[in-house]
PDB file of N, CA and C in Angstrom:
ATOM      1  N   UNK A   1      -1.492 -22.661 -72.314  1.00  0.00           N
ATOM      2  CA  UNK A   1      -1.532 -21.229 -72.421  1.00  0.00           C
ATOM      3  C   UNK A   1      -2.678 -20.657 -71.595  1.00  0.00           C
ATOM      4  N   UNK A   2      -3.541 -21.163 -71.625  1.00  0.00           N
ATOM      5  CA  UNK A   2      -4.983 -21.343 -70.919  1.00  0.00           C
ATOM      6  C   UNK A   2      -4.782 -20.951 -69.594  1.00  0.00           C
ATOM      7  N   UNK A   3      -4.022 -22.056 -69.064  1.00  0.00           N
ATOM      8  CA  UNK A   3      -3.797 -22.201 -67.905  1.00  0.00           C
ATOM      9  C   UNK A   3      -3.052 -21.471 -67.284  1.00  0.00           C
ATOM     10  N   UNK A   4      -1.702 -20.614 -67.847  1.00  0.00           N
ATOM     11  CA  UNK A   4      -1.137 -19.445 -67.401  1.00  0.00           C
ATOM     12  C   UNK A   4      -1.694 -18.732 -67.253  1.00  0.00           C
ATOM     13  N   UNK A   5      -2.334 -18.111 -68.358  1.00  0.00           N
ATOM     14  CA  UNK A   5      -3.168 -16.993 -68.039  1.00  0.00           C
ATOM     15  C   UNK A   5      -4.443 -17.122 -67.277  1.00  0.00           C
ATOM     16  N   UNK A   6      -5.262 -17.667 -66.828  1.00  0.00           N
ATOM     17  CA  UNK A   6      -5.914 -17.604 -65.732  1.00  0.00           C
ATOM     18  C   UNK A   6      -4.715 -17.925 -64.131  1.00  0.00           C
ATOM     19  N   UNK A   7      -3.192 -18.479 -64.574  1.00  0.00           N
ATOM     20  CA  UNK A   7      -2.788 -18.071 -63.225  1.00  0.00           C
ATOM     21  C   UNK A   7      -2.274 -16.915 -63.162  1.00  0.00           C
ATOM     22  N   UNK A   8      -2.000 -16.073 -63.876  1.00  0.00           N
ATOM     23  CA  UNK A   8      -1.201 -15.158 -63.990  1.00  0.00           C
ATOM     24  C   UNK A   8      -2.463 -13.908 -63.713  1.00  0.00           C
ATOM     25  N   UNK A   9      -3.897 -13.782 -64.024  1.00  0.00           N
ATOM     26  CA  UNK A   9      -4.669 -13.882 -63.639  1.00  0.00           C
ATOM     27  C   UNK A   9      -5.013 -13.768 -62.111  1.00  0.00           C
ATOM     28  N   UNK A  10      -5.465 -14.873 -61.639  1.00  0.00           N
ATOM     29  CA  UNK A  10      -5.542 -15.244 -60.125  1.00  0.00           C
ATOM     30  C   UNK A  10      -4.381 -14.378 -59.389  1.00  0.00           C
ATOM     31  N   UNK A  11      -3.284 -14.615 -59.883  1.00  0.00           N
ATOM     32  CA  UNK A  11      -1.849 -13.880 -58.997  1.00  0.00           C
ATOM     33  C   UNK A  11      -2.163 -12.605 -59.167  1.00  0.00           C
ATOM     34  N   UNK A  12      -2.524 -11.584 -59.960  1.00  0.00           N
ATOM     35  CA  UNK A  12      -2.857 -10.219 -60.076  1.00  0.00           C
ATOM     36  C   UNK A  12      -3.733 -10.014 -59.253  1.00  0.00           C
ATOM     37  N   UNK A  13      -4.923 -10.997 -59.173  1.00  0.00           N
ATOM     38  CA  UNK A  13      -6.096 -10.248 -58.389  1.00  0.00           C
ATOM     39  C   UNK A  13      -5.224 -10.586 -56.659  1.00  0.00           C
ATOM     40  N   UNK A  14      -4.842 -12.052 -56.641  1.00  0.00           N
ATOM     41  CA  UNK A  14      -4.190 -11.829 -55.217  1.00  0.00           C
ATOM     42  C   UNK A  14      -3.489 -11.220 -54.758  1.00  0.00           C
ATOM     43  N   UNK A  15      -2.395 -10.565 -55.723  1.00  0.00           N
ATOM     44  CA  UNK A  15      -1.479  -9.718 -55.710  1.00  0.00           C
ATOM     45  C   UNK A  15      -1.837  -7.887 -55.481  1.00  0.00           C
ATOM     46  N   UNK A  16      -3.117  -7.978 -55.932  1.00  0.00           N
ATOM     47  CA  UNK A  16      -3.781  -6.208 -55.842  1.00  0.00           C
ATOM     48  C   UNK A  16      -4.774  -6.739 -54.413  1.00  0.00           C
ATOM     49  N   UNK A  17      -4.752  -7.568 -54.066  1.00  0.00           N
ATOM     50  CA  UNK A  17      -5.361  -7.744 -52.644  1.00  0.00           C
ATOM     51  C   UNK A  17      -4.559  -7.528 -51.482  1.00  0.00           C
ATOM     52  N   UNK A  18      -3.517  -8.276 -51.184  1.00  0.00           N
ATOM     53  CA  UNK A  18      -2.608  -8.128 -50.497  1.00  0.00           C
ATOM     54  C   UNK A  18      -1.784  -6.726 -50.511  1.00  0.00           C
ATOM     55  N   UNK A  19      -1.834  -6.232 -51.606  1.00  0.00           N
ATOM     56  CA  UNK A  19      -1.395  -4.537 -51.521  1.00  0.00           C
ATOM     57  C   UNK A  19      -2.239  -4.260 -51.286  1.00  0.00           C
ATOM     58  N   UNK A  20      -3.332  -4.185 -51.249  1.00  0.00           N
ATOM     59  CA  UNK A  20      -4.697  -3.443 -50.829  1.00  0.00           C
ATOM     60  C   UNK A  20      -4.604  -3.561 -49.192  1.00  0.00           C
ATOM     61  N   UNK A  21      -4.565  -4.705 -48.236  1.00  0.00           N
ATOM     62  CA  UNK A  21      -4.451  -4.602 -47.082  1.00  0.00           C
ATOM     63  C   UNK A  21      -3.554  -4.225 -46.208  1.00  0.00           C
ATOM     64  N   UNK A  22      -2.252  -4.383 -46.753  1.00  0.00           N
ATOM     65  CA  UNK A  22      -0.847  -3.900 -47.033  1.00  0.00           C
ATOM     66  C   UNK A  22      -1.006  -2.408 -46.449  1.00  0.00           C
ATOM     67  N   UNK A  23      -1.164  -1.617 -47.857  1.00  0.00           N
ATOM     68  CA  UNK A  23      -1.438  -0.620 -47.549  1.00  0.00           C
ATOM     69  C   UNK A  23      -2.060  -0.023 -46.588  1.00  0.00           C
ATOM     70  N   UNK A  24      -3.681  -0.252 -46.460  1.00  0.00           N
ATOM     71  CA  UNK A  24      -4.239   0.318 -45.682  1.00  0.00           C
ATOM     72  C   UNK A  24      -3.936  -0.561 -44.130  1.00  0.00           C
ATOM     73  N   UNK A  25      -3.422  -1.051 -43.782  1.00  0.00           N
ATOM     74  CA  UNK A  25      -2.742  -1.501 -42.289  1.00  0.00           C
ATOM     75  C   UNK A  25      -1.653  -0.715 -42.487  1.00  0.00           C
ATOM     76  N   UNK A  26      -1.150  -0.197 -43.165  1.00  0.00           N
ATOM     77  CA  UNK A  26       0.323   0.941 -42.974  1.00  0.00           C
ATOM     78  C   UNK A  26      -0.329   2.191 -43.019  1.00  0.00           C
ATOM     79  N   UNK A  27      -1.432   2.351 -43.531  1.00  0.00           N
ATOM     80  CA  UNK A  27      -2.442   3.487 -43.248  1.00  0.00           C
ATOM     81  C   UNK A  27      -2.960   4.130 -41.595  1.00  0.00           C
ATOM     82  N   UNK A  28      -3.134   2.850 -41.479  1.00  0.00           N
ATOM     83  CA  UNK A  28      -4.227   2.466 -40.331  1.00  0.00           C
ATOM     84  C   UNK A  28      -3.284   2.913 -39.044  1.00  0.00           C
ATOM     85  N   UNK A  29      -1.884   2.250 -39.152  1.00  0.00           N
ATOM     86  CA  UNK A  29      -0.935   2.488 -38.504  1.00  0.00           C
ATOM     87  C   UNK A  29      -0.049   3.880 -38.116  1.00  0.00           C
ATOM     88  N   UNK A  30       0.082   4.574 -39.357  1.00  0.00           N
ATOM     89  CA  UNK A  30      -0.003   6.202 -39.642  1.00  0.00           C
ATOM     90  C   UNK A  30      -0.749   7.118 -38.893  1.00  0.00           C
ATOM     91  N   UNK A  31      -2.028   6.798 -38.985  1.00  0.00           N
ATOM     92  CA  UNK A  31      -3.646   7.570 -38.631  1.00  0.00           C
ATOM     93  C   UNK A  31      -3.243   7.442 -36.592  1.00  0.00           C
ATOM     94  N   UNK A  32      -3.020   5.790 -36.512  1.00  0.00           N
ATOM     95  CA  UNK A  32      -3.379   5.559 -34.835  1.00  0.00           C
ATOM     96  C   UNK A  32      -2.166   6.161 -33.770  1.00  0.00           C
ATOM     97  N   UNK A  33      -0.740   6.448 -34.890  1.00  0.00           N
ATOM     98  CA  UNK A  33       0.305   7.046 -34.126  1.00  0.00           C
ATOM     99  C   UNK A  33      -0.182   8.725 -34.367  1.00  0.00           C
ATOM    100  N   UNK A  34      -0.870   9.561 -35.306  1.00  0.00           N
ATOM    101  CA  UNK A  34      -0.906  10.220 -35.377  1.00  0.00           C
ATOM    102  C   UNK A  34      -1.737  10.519 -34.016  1.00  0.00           C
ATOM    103  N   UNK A  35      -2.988  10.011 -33.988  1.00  0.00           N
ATOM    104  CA  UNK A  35      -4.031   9.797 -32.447  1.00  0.00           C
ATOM    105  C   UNK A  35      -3.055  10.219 -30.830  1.00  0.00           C
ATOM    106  N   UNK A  36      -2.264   9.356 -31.276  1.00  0.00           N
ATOM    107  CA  UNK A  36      -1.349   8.598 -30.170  1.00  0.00           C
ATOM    108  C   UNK A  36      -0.658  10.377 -29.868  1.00  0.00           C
ATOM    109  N   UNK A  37      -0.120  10.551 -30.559  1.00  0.00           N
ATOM    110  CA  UNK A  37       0.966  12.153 -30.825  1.00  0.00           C
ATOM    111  C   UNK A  37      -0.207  13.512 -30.203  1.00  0.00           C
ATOM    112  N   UNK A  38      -1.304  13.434 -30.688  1.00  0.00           N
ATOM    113  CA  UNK A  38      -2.142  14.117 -30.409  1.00  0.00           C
ATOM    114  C   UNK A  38      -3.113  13.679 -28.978  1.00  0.00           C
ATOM    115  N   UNK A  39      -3.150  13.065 -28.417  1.00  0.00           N
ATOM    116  CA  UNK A  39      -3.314  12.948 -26.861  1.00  0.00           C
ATOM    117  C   UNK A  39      -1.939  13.102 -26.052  1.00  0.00           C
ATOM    118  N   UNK A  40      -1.134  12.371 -26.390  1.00  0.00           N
ATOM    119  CA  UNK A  40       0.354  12.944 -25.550  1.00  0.00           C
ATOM    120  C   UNK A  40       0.281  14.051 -25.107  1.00  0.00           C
ATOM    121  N   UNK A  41       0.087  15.129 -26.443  1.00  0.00           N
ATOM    122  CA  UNK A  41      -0.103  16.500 -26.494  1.00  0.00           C
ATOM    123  C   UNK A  41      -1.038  16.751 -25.521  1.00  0.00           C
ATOM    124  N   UNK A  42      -1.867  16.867 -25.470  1.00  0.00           N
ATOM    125  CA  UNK A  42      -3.293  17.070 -24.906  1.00  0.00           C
ATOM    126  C   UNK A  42      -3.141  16.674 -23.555  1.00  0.00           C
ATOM    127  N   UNK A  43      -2.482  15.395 -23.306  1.00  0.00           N
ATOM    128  CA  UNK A  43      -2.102  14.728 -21.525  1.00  0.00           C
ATOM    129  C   UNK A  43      -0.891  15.928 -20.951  1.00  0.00           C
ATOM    130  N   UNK A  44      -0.232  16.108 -21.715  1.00  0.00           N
ATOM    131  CA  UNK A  44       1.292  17.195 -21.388  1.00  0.00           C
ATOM    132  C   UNK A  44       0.510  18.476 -20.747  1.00  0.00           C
ATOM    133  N   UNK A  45      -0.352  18.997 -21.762  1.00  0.00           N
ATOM    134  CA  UNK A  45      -0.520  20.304 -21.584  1.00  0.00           C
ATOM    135  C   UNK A  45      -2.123  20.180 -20.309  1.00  0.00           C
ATOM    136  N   UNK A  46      -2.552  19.277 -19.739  1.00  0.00           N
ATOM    137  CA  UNK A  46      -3.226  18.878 -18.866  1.00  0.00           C
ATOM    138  C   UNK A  46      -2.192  18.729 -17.258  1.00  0.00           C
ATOM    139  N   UNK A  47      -1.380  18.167 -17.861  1.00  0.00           N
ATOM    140  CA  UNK A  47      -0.352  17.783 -16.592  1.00  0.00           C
ATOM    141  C   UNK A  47      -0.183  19.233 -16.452  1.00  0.00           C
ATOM    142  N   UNK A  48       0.279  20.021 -16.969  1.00  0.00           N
ATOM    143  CA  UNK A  48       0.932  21.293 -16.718  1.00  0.00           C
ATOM    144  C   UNK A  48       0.000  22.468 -16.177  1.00  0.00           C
ATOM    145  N   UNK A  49      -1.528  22.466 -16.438  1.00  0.00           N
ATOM    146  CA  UNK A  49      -2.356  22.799 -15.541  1.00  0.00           C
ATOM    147  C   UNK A  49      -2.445  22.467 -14.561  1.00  0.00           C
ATOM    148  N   UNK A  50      -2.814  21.151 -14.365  1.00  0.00           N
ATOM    149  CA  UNK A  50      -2.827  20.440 -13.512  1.00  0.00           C
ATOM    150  C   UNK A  50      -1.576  21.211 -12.030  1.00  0.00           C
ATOM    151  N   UNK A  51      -0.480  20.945 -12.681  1.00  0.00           N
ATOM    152  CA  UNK A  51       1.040  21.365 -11.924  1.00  0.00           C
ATOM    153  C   UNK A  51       0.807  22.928 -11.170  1.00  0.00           C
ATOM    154  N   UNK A  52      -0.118  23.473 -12.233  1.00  0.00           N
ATOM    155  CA  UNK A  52       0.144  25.304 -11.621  1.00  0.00           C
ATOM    156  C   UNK A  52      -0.921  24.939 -10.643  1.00  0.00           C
ATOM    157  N   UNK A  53      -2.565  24.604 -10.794  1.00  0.00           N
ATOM    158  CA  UNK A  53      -3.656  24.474  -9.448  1.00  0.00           C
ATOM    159  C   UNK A  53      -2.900  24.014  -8.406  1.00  0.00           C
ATOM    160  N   UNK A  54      -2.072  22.413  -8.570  1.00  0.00           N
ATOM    161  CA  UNK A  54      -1.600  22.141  -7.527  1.00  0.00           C
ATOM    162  C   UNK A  54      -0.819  23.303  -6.692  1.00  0.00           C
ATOM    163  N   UNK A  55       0.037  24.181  -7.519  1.00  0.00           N
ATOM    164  CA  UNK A  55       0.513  25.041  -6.835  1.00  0.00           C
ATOM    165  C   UNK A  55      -0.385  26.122  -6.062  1.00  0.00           C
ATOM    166  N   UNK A  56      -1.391  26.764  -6.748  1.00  0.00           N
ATOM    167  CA  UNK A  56      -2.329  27.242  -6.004  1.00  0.00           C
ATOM    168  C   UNK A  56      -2.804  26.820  -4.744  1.00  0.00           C
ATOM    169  N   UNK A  57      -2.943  25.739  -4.711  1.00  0.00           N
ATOM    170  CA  UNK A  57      -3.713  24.887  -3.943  1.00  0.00           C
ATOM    171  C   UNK A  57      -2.556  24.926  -2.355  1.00  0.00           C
ATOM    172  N   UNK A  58      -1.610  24.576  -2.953  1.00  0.00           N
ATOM    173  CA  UNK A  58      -0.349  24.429  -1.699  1.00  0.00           C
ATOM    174  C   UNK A  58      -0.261  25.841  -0.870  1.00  0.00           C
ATOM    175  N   UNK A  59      -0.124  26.899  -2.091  1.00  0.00           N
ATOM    176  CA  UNK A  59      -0.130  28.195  -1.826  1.00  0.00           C
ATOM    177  C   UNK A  59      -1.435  28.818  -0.804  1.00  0.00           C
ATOM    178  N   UNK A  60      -2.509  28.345  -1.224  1.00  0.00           N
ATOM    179  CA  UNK A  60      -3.909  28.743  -0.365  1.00  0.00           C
ATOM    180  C   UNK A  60      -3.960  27.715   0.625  1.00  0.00           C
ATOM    181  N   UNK A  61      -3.605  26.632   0.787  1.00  0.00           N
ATOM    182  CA  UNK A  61      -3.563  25.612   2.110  1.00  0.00           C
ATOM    183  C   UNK A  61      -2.560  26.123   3.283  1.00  0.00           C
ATOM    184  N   UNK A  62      -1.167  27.141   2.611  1.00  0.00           N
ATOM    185  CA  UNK A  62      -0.475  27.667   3.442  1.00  0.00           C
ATOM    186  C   UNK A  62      -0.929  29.084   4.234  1.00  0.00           C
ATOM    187  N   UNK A  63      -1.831  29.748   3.431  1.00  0.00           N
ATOM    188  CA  UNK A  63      -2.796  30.828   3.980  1.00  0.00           C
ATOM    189  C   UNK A  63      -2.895  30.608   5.039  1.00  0.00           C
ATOM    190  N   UNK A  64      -4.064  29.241   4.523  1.00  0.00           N
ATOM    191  CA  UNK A  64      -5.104  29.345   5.565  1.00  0.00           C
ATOM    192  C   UNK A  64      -4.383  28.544   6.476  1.00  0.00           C
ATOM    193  N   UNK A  65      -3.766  28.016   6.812  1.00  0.00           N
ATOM    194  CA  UNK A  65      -3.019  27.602   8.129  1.00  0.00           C
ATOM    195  C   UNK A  65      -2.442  28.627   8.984  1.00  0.00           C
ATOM    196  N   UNK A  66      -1.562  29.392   8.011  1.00  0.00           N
ATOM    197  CA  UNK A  66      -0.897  31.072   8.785  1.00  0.00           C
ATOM    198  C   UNK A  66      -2.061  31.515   9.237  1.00  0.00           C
ATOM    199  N   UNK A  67      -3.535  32.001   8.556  1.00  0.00           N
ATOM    200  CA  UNK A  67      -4.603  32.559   9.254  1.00  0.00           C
ATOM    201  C   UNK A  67      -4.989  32.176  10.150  1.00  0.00           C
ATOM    202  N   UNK A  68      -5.178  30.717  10.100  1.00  0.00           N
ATOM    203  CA  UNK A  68      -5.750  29.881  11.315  1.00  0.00           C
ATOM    204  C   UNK A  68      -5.157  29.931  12.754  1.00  0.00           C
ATOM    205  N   UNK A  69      -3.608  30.621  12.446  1.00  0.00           N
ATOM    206  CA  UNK A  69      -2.856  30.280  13.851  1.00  0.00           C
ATOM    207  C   UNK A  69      -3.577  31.034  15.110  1.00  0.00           C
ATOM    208  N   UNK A  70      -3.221  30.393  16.233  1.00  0.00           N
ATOM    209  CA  UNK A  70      -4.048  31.561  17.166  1.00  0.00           C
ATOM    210  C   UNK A  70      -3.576  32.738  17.145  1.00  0.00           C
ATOM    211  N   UNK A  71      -2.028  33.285  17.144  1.00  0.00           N
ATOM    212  CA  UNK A  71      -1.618  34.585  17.106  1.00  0.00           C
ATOM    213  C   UNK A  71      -2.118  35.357  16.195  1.00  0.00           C
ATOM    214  N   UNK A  72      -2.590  34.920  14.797  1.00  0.00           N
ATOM    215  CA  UNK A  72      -2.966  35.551  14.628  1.00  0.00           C
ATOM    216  C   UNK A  72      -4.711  35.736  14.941  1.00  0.00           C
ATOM    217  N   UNK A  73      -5.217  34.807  14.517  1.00  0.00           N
ATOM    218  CA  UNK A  73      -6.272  35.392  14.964  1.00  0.00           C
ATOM    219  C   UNK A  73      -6.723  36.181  16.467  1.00  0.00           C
ATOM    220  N   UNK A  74      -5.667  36.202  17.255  1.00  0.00           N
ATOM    221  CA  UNK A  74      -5.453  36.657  17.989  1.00  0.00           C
ATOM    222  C   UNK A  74      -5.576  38.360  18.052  1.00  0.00           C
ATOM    223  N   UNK A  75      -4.537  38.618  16.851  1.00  0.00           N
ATOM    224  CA  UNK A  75      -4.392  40.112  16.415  1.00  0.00           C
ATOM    225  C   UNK A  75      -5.619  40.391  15.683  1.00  0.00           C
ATOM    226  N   UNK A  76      -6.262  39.554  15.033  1.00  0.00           N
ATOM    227  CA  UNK A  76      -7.739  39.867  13.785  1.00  0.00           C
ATOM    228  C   UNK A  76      -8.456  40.602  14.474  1.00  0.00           C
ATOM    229  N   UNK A  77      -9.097  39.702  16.333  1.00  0.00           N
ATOM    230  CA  UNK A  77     -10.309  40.155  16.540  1.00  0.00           C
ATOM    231  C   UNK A  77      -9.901  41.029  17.967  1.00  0.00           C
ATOM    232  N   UNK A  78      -8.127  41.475  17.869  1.00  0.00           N
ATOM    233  CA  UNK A  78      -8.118  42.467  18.953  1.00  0.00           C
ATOM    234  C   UNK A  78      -8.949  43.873  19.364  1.00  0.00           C
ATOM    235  N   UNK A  79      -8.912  44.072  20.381  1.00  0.00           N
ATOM    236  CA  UNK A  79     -10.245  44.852  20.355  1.00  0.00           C
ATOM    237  C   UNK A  79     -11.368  44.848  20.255  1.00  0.00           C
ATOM    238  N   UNK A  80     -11.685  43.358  19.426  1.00  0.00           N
ATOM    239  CA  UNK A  80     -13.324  43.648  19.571  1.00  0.00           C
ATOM    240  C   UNK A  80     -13.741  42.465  20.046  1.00  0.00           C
ATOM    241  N   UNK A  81     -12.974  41.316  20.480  1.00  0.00           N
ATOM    242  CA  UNK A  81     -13.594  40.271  21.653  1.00  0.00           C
ATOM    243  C   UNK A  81     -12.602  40.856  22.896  1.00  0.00           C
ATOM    244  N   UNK A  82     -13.819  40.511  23.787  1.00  0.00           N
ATOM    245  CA  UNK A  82     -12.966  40.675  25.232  1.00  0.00           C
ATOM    246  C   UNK A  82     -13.752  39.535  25.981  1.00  0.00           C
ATOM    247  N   UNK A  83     -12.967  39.153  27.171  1.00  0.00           N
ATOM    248  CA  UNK A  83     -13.520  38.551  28.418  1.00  0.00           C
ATOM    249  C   UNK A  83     -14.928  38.982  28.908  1.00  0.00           C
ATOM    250  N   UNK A  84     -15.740  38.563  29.019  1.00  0.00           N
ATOM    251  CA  UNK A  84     -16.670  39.274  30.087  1.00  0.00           C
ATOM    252  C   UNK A  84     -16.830  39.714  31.416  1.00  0.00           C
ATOM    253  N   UNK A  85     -17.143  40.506  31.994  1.00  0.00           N
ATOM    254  CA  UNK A  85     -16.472  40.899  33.244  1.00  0.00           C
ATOM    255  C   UNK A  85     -17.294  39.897  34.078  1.00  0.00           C
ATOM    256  N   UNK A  86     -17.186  39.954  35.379  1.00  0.00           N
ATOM    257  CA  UNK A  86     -17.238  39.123  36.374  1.00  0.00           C
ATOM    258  C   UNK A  86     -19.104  39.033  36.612  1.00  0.00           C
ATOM    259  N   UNK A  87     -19.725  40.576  36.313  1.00  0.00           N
ATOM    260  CA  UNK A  87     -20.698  40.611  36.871  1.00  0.00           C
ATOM    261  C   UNK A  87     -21.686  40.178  35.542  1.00  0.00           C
ATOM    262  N   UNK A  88     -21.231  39.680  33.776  1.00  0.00           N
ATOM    263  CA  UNK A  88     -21.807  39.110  32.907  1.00  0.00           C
ATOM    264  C   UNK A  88     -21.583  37.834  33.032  1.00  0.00           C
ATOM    265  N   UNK A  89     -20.961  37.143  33.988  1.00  0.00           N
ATOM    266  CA  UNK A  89     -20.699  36.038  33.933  1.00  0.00           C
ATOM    267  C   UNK A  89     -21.695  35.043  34.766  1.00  0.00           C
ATOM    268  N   UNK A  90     -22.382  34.336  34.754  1.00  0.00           N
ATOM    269  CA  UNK A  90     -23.596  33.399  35.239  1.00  0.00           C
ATOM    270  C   UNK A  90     -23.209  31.542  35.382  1.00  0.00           C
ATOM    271  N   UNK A  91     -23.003  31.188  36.556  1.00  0.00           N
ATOM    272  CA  UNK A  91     -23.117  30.094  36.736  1.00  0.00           C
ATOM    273  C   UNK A  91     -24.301  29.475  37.280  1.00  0.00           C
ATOM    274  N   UNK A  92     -24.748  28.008  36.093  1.00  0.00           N
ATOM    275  CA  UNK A  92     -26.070  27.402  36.510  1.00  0.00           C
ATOM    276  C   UNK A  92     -25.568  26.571  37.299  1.00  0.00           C
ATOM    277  N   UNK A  93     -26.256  25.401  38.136  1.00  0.00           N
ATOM    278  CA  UNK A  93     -25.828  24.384  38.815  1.00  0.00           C
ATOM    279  C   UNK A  93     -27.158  23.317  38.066  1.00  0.00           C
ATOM    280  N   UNK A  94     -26.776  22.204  38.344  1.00  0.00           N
ATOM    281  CA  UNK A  94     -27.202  21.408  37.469  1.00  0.00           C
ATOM    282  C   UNK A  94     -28.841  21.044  37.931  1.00  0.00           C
ATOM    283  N   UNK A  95     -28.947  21.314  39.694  1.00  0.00           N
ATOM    284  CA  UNK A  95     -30.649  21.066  39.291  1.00  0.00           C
ATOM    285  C   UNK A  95     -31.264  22.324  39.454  1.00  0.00           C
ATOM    286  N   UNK A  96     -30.525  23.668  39.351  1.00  0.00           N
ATOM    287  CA  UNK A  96     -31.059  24.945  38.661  1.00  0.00           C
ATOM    288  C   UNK A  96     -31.879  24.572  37.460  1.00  0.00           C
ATOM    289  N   UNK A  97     -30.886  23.780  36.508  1.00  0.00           N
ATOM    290  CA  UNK A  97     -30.984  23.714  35.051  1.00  0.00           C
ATOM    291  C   UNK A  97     -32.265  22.848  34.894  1.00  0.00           C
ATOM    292  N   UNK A  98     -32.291  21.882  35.987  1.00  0.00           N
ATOM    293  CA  UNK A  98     -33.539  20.450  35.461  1.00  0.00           C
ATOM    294  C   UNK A  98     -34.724  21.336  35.927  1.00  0.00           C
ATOM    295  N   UNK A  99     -34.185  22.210  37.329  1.00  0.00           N
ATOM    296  CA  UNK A  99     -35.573  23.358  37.396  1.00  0.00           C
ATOM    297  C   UNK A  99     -36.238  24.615  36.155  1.00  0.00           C
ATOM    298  N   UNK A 100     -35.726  24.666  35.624  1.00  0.00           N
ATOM    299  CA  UNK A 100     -35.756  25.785  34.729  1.00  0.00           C
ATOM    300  C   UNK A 100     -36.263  24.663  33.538  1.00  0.00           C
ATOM    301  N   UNK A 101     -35.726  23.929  32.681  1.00  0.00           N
ATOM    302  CA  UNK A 101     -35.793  23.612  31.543  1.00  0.00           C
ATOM    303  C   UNK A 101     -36.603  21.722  31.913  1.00  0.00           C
ATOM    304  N   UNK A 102     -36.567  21.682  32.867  1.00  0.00           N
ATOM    305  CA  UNK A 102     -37.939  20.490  32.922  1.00  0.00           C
ATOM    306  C   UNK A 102     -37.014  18.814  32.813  1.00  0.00           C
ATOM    307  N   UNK A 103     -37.688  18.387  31.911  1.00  0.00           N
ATOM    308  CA  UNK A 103     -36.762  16.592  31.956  1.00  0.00           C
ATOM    309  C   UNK A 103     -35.467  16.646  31.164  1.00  0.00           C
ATOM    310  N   UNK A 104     -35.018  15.691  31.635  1.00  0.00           N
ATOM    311  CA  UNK A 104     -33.866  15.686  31.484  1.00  0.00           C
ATOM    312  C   UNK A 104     -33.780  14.961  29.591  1.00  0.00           C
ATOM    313  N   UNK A 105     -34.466  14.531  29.604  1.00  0.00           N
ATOM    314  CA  UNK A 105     -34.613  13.590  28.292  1.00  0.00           C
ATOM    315  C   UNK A 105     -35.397  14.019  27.220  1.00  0.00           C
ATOM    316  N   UNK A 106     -36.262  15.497  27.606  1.00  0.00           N
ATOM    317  CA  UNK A 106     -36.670  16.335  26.579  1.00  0.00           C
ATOM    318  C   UNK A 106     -35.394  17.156  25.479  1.00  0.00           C
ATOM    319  N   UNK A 107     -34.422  17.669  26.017  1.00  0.00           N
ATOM    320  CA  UNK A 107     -33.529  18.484  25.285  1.00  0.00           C
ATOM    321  C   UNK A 107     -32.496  17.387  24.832  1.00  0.00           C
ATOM    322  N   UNK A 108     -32.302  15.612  25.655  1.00  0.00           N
ATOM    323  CA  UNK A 108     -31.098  15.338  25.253  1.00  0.00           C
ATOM    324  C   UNK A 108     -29.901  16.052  25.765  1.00  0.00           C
ATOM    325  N   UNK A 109     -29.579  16.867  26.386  1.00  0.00           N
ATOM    326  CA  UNK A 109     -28.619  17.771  26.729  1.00  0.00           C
ATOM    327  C   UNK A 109     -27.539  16.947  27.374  1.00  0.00           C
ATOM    328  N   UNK A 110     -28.166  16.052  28.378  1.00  0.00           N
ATOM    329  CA  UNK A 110     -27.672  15.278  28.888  1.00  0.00           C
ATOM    330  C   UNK A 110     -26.910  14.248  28.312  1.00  0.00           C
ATOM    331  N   UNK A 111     -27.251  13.769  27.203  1.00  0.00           N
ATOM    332  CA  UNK A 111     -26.655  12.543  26.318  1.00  0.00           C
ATOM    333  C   UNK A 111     -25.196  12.785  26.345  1.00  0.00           C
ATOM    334  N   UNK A 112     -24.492  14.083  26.059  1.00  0.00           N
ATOM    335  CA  UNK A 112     -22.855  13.790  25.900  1.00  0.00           C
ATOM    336  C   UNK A 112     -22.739  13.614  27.002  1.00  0.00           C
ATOM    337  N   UNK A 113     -23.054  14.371  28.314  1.00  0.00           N
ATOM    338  CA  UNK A 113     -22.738  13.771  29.345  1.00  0.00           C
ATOM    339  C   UNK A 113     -21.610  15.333  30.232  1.00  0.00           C
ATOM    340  N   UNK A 114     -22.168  16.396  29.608  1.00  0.00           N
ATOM    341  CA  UNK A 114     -21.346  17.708  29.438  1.00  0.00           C
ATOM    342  C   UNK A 114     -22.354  18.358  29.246  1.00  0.00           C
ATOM    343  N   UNK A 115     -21.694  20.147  30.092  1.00  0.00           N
ATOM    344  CA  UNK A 115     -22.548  20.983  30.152  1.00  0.00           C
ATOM    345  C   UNK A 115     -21.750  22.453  29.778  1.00  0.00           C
ATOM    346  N   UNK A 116     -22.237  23.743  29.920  1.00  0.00           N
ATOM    347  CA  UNK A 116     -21.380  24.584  29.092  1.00  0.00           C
ATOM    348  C   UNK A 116     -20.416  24.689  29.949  1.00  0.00           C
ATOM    349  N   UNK A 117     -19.505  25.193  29.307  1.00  0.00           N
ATOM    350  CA  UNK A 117     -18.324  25.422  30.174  1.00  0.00           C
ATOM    351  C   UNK A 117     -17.472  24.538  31.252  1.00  0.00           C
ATOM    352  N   UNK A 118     -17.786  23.077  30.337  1.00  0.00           N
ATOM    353  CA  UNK A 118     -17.162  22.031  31.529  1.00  0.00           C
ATOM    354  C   UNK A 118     -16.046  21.362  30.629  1.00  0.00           C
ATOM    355  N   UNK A 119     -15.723  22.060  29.570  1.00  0.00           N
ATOM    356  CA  UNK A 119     -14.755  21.282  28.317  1.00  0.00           C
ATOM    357  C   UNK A 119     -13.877  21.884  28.465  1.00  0.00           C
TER     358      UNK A 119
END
């Protein structure tokens, strides 16, 4: 009799153990899909920002390309760039230049190997 009841005993306490972990791993499991549901959320509504900047972004990259074209900038600064006439126009010759501005290896000028208006 003894002996039942300390197994019967033992089986209760093992028995309220194993529901004990039972449970809380079906807990645990509950809680981490709930996590799971709530970043989805949070990644969705990120993507979907995400989706409109990109559109911005396409939208202002197409601007500035249309702006950039020469025609137009062409039309932007009509009227107020012009050519210079013949008699603003100044050509140096190259040992003008070493006369005027000294060694050649003080300014570097020389290093590309180019001078204005030779590109």
């Amino acid at each position: 009799m003894k002996s039942l009841r300390n197994y019967n005993r033992i089986m209760l306490v093992f028995g309220s153990i194993i529901l004990v972990l039972f449970g809380g791993g079906a807990l645990s499991i509950v809680w981490l899909r709930m996590e799971i549901s709530e970043v989805a959320k949070n990644c969705g509504k990120l993507e979907g920002e995400m989706e409109i900047v990109s559109r911005e972004v396409y939208e202002l990259r197409g601007q500035k390309s249309k702006s950039l074209r020469p025609s137009n900038l062409a039309v932007m600064v009509k009227d107020r760039l012009i050519m210079p006439s013949a008699s603003k126009t100044y050509y140096v010759s190259e040992s003008d230049l070493l006369k005027r501005v000294g060694s050649e290896t003080q300014f570097g000028y020389r290093q590309q190997g180019e001078f204005a208006g030779t590109r």
